[in-house]
N, C-alpha and C. Protein backbone atom coordinates (compact mmCIF):
# COMPACT_ATOMS: atom_id res chain seq x y z
N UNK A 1 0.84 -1.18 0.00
CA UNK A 1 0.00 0.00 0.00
C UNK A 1 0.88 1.24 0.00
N UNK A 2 0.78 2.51 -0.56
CA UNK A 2 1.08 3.61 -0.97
C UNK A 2 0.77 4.57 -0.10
N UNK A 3 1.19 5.21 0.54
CA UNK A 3 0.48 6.15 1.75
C UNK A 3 0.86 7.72 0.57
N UNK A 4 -0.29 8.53 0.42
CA UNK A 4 -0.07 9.90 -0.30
C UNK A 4 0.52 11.03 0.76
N UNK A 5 1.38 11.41 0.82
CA UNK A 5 1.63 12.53 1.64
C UNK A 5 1.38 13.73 1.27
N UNK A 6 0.97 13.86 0.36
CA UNK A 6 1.26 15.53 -0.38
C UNK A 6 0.64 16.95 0.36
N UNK A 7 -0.35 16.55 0.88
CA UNK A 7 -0.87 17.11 1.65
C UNK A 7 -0.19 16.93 3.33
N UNK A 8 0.83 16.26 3.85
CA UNK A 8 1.32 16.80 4.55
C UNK A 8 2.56 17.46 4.67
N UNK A 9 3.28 17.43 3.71
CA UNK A 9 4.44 17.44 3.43
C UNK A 9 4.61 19.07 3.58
N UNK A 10 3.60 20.04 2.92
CA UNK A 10 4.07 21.24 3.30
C UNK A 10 3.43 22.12 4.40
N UNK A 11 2.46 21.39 4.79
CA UNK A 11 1.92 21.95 5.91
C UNK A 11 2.24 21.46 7.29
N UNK A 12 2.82 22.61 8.03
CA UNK A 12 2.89 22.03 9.50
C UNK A 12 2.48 21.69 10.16
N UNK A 13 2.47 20.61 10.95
CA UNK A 13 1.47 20.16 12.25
C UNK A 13 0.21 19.56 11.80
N UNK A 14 0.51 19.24 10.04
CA UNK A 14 -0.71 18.24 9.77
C UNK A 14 -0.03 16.66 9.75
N UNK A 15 -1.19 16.00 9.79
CA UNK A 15 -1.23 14.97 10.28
C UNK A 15 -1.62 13.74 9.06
N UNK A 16 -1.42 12.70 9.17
CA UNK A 16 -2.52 11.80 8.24
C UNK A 16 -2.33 9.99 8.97
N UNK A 17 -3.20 9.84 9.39
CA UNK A 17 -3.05 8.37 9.84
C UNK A 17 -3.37 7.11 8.67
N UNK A 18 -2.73 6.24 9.03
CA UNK A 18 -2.47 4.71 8.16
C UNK A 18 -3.24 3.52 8.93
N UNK A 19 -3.97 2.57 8.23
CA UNK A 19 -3.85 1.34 9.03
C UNK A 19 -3.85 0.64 7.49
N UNK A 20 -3.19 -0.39 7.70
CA UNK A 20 -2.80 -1.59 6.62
C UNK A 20 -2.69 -3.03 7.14
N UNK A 21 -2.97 -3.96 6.09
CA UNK A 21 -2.25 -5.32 6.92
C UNK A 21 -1.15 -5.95 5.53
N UNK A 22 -0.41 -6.28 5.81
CA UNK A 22 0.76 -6.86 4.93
C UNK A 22 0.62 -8.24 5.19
N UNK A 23 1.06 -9.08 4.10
CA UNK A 23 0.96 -10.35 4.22
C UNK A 23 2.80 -10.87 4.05
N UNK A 24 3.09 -11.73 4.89
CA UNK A 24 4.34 -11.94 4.96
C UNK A 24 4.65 -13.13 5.32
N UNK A 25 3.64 -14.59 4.80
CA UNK A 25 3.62 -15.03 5.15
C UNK A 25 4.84 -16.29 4.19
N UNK A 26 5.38 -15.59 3.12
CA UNK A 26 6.40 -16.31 2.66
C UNK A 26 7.84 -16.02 3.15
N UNK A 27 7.99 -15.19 3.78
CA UNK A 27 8.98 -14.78 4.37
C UNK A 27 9.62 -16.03 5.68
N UNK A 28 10.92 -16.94 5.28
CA UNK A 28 11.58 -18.23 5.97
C UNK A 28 12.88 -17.34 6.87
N UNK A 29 12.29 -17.75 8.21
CA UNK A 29 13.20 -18.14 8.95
C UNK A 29 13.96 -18.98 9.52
N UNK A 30 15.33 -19.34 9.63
CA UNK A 30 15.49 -20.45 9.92
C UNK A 30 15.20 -21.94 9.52
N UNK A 31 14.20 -21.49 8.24
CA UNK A 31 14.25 -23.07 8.00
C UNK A 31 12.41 -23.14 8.05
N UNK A 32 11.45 -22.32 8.46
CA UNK A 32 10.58 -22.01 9.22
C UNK A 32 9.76 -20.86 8.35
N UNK A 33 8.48 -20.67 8.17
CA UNK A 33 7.65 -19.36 7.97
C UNK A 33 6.53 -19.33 9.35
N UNK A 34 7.12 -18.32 10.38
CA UNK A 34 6.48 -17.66 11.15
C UNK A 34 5.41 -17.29 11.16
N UNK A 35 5.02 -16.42 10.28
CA UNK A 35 4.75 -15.11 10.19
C UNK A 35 3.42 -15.94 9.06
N UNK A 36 2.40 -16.70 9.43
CA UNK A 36 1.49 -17.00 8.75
C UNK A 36 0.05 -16.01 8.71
N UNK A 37 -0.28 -15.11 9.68
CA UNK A 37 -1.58 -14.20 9.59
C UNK A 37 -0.70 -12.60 9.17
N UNK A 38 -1.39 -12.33 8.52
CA UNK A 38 -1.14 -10.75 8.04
C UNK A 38 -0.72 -10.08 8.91
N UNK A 39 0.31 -9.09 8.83
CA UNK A 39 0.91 -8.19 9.83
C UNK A 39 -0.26 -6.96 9.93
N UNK A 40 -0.53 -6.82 10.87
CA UNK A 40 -1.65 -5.33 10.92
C UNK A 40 -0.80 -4.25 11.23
N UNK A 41 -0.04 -3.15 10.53
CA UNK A 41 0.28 -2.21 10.87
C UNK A 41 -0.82 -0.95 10.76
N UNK A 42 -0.72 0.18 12.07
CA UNK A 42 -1.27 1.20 12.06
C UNK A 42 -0.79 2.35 12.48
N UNK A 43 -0.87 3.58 11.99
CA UNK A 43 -0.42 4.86 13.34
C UNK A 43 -0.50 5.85 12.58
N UNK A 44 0.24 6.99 12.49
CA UNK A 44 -0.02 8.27 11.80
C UNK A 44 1.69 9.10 11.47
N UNK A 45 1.46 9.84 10.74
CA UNK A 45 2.60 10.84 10.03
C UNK A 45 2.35 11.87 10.38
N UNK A 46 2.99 12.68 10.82
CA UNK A 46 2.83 14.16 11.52
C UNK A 46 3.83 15.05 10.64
N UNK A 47 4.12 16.07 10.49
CA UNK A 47 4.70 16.77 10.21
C UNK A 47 5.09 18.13 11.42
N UNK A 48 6.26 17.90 11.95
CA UNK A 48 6.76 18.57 12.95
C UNK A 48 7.67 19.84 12.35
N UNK A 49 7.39 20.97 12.34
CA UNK A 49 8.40 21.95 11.78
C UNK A 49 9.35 21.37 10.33
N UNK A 50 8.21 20.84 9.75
CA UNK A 50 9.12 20.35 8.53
C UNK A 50 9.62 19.04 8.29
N UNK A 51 9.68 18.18 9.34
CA UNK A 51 10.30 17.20 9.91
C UNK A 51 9.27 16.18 9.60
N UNK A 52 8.97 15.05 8.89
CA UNK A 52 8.44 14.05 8.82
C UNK A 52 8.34 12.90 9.83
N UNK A 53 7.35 12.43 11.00
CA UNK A 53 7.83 11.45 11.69
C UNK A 53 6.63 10.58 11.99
N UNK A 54 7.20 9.78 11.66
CA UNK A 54 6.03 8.38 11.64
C UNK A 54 5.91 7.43 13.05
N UNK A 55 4.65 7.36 13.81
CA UNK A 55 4.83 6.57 14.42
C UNK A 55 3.51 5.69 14.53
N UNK A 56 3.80 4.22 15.28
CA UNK A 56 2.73 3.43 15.12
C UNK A 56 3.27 2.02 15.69
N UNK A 57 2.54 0.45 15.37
CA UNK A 57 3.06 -0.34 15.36
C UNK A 57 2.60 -1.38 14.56
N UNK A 58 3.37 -2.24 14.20
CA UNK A 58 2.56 -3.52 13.54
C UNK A 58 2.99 -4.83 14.43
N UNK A 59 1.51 -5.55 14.42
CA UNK A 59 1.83 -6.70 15.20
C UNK A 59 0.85 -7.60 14.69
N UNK A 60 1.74 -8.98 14.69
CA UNK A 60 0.78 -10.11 14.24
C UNK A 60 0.92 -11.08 15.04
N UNK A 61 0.74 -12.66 15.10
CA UNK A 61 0.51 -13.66 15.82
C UNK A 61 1.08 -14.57 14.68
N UNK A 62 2.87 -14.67 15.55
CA UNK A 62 3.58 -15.74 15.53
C UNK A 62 3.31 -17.27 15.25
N UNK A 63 3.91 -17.88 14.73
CA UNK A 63 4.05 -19.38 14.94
C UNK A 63 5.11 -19.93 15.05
N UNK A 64 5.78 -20.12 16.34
CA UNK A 64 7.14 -21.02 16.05
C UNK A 64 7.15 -21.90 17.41
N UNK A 65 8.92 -22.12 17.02
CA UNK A 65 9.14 -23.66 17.90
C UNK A 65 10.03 -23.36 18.76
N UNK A 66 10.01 -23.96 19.79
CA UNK A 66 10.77 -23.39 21.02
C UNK A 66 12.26 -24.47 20.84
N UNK A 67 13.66 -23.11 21.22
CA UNK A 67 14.52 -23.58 20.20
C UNK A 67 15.25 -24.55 21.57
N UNK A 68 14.64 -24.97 22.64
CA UNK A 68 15.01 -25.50 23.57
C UNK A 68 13.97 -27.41 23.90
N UNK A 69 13.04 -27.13 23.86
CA UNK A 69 11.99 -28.00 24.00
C UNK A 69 11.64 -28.14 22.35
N UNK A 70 11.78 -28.22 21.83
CA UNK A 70 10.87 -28.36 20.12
C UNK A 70 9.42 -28.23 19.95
N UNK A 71 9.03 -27.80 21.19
CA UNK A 71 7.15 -27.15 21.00
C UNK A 71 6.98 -26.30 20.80
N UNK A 72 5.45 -26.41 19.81
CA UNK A 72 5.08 -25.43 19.03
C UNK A 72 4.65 -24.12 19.65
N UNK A 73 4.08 -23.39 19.52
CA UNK A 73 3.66 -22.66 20.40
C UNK A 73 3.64 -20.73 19.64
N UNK A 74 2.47 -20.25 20.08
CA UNK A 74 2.16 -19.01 19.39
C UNK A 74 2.46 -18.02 20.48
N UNK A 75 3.19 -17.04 19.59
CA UNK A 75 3.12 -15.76 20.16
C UNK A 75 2.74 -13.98 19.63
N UNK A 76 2.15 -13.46 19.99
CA UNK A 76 1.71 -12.03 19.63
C UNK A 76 3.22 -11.36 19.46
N UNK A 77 3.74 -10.74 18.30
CA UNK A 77 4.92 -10.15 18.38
C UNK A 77 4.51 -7.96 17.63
N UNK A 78 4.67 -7.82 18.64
CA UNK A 78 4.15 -6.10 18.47
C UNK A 78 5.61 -5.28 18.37
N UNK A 79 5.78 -5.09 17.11
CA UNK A 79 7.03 -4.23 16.57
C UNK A 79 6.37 -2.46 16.47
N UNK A 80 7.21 -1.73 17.15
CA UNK A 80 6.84 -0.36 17.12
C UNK A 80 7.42 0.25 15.77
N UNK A 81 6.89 1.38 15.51
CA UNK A 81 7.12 1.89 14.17
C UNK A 81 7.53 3.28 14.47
N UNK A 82 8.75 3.73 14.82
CA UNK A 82 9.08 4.94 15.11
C UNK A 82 10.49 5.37 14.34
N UNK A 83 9.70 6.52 13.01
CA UNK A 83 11.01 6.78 11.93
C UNK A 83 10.64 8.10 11.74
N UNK A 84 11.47 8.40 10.94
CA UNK A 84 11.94 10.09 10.34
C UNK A 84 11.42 9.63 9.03
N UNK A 85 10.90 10.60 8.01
CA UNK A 85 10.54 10.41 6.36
C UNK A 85 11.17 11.36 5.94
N UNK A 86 12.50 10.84 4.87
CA UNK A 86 12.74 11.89 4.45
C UNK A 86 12.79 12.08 2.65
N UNK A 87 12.90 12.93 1.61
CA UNK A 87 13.00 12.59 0.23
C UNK A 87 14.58 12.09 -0.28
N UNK A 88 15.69 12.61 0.56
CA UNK A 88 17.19 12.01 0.38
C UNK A 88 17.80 12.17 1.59
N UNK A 89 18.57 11.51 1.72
CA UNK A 89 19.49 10.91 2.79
C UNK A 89 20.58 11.90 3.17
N UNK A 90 20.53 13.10 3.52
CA UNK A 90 21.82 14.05 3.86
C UNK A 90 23.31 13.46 4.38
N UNK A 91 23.14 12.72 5.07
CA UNK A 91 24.13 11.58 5.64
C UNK A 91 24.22 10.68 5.95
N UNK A 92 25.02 9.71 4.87
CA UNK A 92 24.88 8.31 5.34
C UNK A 92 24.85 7.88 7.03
N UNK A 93 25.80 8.70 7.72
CA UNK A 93 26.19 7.97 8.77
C UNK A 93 24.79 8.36 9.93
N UNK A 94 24.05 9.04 10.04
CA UNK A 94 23.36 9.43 10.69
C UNK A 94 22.82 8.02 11.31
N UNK A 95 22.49 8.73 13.02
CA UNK A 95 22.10 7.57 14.14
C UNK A 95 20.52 7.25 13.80
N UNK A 96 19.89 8.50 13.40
CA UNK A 96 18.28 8.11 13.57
C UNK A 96 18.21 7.25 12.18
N UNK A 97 16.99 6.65 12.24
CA UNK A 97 16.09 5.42 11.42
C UNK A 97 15.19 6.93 10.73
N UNK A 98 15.69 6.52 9.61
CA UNK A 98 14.91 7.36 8.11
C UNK A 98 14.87 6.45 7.19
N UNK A 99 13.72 6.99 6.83
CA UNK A 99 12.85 5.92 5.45
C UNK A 99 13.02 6.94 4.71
N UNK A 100 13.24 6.30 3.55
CA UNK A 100 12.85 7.05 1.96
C UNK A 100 11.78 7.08 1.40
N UNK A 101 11.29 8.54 1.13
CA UNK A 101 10.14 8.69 0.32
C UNK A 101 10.36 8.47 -1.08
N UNK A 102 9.27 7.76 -1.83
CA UNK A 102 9.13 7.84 -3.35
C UNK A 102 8.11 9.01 -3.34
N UNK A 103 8.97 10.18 -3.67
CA UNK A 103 8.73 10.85 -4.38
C UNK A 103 7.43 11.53 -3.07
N UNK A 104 6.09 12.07 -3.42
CA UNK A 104 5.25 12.02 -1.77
C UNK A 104 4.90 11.30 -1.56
N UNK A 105 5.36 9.80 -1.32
CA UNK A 105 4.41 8.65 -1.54
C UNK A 105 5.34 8.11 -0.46
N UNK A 106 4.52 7.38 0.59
CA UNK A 106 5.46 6.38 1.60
C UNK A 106 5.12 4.74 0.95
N UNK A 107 5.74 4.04 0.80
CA UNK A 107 5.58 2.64 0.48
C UNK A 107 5.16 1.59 1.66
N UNK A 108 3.98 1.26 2.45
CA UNK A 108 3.87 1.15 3.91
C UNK A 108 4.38 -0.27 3.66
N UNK A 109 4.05 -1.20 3.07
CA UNK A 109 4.36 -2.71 2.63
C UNK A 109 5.97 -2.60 3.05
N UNK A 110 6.96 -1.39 2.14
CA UNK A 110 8.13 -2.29 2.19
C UNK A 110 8.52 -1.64 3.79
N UNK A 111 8.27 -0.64 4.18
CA UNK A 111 8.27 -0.40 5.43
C UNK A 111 8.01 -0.56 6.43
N UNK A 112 7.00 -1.67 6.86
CA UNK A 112 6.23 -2.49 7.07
C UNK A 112 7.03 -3.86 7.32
N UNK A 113 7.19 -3.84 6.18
CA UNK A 113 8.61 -5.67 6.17
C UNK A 113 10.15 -5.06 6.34
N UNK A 114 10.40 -4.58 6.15
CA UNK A 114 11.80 -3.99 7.05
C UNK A 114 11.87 -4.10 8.44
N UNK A 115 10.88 -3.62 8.84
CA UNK A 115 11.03 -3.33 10.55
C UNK A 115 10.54 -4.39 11.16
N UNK A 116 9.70 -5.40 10.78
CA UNK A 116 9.12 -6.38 11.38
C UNK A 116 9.85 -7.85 10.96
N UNK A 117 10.85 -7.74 9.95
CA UNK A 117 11.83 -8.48 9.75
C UNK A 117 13.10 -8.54 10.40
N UNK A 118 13.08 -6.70 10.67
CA UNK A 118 14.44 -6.72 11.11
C UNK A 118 13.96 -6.20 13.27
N UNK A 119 12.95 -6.86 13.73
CA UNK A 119 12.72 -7.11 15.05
C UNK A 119 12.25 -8.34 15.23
N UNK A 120 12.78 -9.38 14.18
CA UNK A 120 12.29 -10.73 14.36
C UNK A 120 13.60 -11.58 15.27
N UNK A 121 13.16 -12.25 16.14
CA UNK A 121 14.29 -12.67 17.70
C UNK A 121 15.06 -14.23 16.76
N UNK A 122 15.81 -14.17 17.28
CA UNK A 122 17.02 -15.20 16.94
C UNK A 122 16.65 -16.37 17.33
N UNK A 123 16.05 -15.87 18.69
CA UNK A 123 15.76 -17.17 19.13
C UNK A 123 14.50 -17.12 20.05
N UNK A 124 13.68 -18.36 19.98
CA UNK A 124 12.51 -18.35 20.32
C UNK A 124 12.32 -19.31 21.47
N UNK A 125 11.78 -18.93 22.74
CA UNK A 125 11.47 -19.97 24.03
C UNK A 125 10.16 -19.47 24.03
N UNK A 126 9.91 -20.98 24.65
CA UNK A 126 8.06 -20.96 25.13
C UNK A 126 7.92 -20.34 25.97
N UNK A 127 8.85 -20.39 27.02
CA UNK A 127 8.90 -19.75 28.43
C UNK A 127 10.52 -19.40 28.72
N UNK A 128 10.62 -18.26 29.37
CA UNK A 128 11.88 -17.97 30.02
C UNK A 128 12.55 -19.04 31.11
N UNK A 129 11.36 -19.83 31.46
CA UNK A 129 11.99 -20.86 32.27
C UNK A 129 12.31 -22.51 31.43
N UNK A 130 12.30 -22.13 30.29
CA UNK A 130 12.13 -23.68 29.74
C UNK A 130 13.49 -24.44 29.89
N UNK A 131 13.01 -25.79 30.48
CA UNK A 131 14.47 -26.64 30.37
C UNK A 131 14.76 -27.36 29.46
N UNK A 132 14.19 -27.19 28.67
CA UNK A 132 14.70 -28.01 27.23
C UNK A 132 14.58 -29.36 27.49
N UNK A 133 15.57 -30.35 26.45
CA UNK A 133 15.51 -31.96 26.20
C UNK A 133 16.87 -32.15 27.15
N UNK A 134 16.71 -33.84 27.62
CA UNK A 134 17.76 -33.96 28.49
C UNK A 134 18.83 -34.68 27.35
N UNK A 135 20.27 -34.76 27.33
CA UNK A 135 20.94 -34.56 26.14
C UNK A 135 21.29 -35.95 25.88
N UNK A 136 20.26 -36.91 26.42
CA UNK A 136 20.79 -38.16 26.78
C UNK A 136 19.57 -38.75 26.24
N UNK A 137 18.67 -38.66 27.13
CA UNK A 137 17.55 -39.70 26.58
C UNK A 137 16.69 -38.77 25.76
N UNK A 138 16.82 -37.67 25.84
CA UNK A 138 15.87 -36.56 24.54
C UNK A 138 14.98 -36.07 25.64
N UNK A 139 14.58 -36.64 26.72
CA UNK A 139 13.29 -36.19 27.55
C UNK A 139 13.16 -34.69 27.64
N UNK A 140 11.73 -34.30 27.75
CA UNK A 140 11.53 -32.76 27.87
C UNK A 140 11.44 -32.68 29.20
N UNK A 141 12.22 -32.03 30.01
CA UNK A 141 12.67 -32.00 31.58
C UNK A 141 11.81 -30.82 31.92
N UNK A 142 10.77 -30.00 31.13
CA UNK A 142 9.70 -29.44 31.57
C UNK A 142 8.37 -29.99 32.15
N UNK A 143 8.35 -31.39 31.84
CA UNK A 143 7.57 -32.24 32.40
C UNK A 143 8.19 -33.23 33.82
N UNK A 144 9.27 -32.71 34.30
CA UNK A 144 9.87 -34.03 35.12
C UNK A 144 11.48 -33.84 34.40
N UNK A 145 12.24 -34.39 35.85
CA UNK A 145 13.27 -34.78 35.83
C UNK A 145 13.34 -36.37 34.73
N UNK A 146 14.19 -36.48 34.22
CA UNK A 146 14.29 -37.41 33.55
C UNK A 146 15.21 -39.00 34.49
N UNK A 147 15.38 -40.27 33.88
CA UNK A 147 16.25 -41.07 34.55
C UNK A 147 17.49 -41.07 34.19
N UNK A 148 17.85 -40.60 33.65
CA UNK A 148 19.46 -40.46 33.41
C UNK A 148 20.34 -40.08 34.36
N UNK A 149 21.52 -40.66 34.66
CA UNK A 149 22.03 -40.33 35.91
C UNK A 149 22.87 -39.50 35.28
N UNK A 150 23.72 -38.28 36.25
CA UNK A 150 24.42 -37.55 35.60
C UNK A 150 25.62 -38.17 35.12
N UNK A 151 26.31 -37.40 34.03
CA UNK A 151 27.45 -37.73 33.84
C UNK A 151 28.94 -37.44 34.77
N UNK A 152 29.92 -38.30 34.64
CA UNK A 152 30.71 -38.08 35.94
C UNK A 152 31.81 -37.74 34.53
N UNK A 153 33.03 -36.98 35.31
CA UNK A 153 34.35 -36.52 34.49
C UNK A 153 34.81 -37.79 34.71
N UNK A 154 35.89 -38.35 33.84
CA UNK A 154 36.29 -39.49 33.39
C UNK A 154 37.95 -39.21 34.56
N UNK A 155 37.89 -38.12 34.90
CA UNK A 155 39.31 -38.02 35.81
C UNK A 155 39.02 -38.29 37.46
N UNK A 156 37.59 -38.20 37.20
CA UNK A 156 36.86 -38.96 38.72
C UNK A 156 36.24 -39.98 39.11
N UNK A 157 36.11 -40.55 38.51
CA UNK A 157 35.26 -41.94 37.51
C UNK A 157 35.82 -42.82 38.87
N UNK A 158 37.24 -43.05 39.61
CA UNK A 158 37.33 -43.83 40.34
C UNK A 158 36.56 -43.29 42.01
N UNK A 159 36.83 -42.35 41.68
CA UNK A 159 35.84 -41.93 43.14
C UNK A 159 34.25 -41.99 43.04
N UNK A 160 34.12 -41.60 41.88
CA UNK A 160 32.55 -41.88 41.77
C UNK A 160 31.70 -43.75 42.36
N UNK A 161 32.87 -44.36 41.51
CA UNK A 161 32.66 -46.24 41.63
C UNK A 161 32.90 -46.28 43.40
N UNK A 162 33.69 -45.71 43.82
CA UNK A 162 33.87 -45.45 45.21
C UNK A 162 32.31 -45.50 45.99
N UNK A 163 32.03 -43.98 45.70
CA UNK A 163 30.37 -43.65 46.37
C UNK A 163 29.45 -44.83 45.99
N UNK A 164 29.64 -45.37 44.62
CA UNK A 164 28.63 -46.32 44.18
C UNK A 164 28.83 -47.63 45.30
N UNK A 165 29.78 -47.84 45.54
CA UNK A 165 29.87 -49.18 46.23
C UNK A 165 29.28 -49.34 47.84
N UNK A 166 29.88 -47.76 48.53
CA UNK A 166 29.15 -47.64 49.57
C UNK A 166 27.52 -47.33 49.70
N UNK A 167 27.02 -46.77 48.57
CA UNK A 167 25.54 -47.14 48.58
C UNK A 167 24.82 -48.10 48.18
């Protein structure tokens, strides 16, 4: 989708709000497409003393696998949308996040998949507490300790047979 600016571009302190949904559901991570329901982005463009600044967020409902336990599991992922619009780039090196205008036209789609691509996590847990598989018998140790006894260092191995004998 095409957002028209023309009408804010020279007037100050006008405004124009967006809502869109992007579909991104071919987009592979890892091996993986996430990102199966449409991204809903929404928010508005202001024009501040000349200054173009967009803010808003897009958020959709995840699908992935927990990179510890291998369960599936959904999550709501809400990426904020906070940029500068500008028509050229004065300096490459600059700290703030500026988008390029075509021309008065914002492109919300590719702007849209930039930011929600590039706030997509490396890595995915079901829970902050998850204990994953035990590295032995595979068990998911979120359900229970598993039977595997621990492993002993092979430079202690005679003291270990030690304890074993007295119990």
């Amino acid at each position: 989708m095409r957002l028209d600016l023309r009408d804010v571009i020279l007037v100050p302190d006008a405004e124009k709000s967006f809502q869109c949904q992007v579909d991104l559901s071919d987009l592979e991570f890892y091996g993986r497409k996430p990102i199966v329901r449409p991204v809903l982005a929404q928010g508005r463009v202001v024009n501040h003393a000349g200054a173009l600044v967009l803010n808003g967020t897009a958020r959709s409902e995840l699908d992935l696998v927990c990179d510890r336990c291998g369960k599936e599991f959904s999550r709501e992922k809400v990426v904020p949308l906070d940029m500068l619009l500008a028509d050229t780039l004065e300096q490459e090196d600059s700290e703030d996040e500026i988008f390029l205008l075509d021309g008065n036209e914002l492109d919300l789609d590719e702007l849209v998949t930039t930011a929600f691509v590039l706030a997509m996590d490396t890595k995915n847990l079901c829970s902050e507490d998850c204990k994953g598989l035990c590295a032995k018998c595979g068990a998911d140790l979120n359900l229970g300790p598993c039977g595997c006894r621990p492993e002993v260092d092979p430079r202690l191995a005679a003291l270990a047979q030690l304890l074993d004998k007295e119990s």
